[in-house]
Each structure stands twice: as C-alpha cells, then as structure tokens.
Protein backbone atom coordinates (compact mmCIF):
# COMPACT_ATOMS: atom_id res chain seq x y z
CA UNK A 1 0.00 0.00 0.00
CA UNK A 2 1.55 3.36 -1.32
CA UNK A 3 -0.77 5.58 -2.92
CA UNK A 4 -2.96 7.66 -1.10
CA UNK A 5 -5.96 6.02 -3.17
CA UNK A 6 -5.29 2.91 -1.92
CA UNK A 7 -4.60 3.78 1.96
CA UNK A 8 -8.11 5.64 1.39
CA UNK A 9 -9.77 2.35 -0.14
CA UNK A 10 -8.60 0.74 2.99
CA UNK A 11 -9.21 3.43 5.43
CA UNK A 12 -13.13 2.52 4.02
CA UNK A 13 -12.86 -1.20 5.05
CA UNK A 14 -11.98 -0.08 8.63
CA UNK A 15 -14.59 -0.04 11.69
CA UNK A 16 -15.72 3.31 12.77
CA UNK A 17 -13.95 3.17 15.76
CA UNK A 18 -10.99 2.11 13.91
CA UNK A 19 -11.18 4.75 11.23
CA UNK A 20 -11.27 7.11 13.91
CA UNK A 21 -8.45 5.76 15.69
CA UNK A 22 -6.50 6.40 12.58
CA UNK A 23 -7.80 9.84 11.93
CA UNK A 24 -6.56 10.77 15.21
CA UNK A 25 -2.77 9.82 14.80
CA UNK A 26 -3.17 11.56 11.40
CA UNK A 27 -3.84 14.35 12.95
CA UNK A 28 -1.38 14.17 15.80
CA UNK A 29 1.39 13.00 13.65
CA UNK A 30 0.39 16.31 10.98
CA UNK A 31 1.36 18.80 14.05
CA UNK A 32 3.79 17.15 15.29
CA UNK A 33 5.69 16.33 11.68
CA UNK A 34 4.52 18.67 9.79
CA UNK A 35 3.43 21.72 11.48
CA UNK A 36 1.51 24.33 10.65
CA UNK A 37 0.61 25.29 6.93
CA UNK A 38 2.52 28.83 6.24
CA UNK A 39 1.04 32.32 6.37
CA UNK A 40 -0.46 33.12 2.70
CA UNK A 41 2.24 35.54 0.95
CA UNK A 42 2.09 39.03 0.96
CA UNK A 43 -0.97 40.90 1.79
CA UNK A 44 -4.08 39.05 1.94
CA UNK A 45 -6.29 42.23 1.18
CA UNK A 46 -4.31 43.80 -1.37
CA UNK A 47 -6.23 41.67 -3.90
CA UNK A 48 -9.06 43.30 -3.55
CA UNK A 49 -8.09 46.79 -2.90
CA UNK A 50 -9.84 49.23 -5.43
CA UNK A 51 -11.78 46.46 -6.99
CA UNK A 52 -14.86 47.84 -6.34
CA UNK A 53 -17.10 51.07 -6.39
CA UNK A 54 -19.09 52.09 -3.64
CA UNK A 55 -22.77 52.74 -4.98
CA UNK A 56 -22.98 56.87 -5.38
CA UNK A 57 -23.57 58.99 -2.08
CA UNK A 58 -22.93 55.92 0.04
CA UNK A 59 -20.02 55.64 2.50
CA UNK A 60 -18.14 52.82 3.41
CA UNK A 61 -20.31 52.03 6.62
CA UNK A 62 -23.76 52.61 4.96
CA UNK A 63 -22.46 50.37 2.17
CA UNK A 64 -21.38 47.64 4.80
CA UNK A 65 -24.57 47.75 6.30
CA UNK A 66 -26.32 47.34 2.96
CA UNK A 67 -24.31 44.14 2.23
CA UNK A 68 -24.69 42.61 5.62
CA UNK A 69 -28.19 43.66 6.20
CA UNK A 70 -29.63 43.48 2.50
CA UNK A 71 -31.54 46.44 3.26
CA UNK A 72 -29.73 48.37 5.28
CA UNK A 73 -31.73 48.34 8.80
C-alpha cells in the first residue's frame, strides 16, 4: 500500500472506531511532523483593494450595512 488512493480504499474497510483511531494519529502525527501550513504571501487584502465602487452617495459604513443587512436596517 503506497498511494494515497489505496490507503483511502482501505481506510473505508476499517470499523468506525478504527477509522477514527486512525484519523486521530493523522492528525497528531500532521502537528507534530509537519506543522503548521505557512502564512499566505504578501498581503491578503491587497487583492481586492480598489476592486470595487461604492454605490454613489454611500459611505463605506452605509455600504457595509447594505451588504450585511440586504436592506440596510
């Protein structure tokens, strides 16, 4: 067994309680090995920085509450 496909195949073919058992020291052994995954490179919001336009005589606030609200109460 040395593809992921088949360790999944007979991950299925496992009791619950076994299954588990195994998703546990996955997890463990992913900290512990592995560690966390890294930060995302370079600024997360500059993507969407002056993508879009503000609907006209609105402010940034009024248009948050629009979006979150849907009708702005």
């Amino acid at each position: 067994m040395s593809t992921a496909a088949e360790i999944e195949r007979a991950i299925r073919k496992l009791p619950a309680v076994e299954a588990r058992a195994v998703a546990n020291w996955l997890q463990e052994y992913l900290v512990r090995e592995v560690g966390p995954p890294p930060p995302p490179a370079g600024n997360v919001f500059a993507k969407w920085r002056g993508r879009g336009r503000l609907p006209v005589g609105h402010n940034a606030d009024e248009y948050l509450q629009l979006t979150r609200d849907g009708n702005g109460s």
